[in-house]
C-alpha atoms as a PDB file:
ATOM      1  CA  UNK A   1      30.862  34.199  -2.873  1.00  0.00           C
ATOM      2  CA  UNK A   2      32.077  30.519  -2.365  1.00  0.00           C
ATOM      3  CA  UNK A   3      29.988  30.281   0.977  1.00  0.00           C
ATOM      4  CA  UNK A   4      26.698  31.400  -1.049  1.00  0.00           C
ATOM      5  CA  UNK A   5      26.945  28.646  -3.597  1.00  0.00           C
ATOM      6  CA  UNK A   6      27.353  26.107  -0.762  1.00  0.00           C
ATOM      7  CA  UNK A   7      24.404  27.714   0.793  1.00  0.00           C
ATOM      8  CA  UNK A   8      22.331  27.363  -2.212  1.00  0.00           C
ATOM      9  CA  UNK A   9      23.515  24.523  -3.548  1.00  0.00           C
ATOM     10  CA  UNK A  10      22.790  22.668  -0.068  1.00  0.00           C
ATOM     11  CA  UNK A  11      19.525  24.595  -0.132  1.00  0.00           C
ATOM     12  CA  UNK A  12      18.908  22.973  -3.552  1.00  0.00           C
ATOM     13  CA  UNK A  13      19.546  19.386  -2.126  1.00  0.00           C
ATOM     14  CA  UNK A  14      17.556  19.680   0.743  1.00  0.00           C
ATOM     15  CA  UNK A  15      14.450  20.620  -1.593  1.00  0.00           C
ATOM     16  CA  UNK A  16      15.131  17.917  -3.968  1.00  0.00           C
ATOM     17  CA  UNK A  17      14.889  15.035  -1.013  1.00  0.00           C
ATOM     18  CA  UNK A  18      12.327  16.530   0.623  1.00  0.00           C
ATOM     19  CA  UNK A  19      10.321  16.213  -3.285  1.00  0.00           C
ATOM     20  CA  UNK A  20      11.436  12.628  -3.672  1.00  0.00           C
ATOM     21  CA  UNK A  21      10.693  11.985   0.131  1.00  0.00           C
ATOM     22  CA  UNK A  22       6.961  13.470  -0.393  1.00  0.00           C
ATOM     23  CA  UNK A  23       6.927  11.201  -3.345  1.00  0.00           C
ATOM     24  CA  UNK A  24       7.815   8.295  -1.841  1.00  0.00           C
ATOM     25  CA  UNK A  25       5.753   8.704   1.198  1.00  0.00           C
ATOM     26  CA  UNK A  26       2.623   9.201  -1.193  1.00  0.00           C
ATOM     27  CA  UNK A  27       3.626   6.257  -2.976  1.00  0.00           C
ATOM     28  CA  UNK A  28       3.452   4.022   0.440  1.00  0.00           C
ATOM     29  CA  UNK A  29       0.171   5.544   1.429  1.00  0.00           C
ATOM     30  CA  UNK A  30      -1.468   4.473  -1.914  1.00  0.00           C
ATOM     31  CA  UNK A  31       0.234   0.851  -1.322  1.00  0.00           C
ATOM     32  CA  UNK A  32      -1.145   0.832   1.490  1.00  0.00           C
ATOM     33  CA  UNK A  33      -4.919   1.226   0.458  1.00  0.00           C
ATOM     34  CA  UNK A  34      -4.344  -0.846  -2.112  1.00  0.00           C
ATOM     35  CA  UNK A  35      -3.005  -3.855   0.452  1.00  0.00           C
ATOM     36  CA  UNK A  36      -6.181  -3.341   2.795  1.00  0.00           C
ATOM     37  CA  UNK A  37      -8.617  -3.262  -0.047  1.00  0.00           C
ATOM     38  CA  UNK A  38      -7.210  -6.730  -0.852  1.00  0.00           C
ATOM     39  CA  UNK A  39      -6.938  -7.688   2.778  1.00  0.00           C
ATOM     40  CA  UNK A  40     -10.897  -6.723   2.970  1.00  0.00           C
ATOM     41  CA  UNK A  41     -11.493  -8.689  -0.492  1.00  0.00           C
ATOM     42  CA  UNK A  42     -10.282 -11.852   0.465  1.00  0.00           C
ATOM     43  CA  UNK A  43     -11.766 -11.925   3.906  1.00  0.00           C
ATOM     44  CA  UNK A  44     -14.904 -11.590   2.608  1.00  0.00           C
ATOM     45  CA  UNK A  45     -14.807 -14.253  -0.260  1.00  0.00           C
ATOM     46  CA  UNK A  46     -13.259 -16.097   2.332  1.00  0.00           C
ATOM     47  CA  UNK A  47     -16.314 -15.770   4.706  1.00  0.00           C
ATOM     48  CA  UNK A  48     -19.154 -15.919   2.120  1.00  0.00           C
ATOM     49  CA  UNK A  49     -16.958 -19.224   0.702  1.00  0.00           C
ATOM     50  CA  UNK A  50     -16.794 -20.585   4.530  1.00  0.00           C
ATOM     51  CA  UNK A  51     -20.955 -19.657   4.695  1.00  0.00           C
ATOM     52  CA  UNK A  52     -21.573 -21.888   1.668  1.00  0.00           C
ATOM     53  CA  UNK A  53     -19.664 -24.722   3.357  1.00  0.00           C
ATOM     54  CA  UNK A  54     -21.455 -24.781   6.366  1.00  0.00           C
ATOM     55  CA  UNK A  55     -24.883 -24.328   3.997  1.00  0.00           C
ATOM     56  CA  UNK A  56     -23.995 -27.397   2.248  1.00  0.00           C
ATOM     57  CA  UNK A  57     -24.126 -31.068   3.776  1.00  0.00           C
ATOM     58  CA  UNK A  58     -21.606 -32.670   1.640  1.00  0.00           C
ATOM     59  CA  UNK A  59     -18.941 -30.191   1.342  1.00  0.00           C
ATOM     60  CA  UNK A  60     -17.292 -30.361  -2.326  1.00  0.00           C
ATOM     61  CA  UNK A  61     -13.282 -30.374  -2.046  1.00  0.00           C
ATOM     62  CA  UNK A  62     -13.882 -28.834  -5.204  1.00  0.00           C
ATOM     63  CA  UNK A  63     -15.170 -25.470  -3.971  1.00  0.00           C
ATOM     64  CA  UNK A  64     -12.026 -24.969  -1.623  1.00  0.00           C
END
């Protein structure tokens, strides 16, 4: 009897880490696409901002 409620309560363990390790993992994934959306975001202000730079003749400190 004693070596069935080890069984299950290590059975009950293991399915409660593997939840919070699903969890977690789905958690890094979104953080993930969230950090390369911004990585994309600021390239490409950075680009369009270094395009209007080299447009202008008299760069504006201003606009950095």
């Amino acid at each position: 009897m004693k070596n069935k409620n080890i069984k299950t309560l290590l059975l009950i363990i293991a399915a409660v880490l593997l939840t919070l390790n699903l969890f977690q993992f789905n958690n890094n994934v979104s953080h993930n696409r969230l950090m390369n959306r911004l990585d994309l975001n600021l390239t490409s202000e950075l680009d369009f901002l270094r395009v209007e730079l080299e447009r202008s003749s008299t760069p504006s400190i201003l606009a950095v």
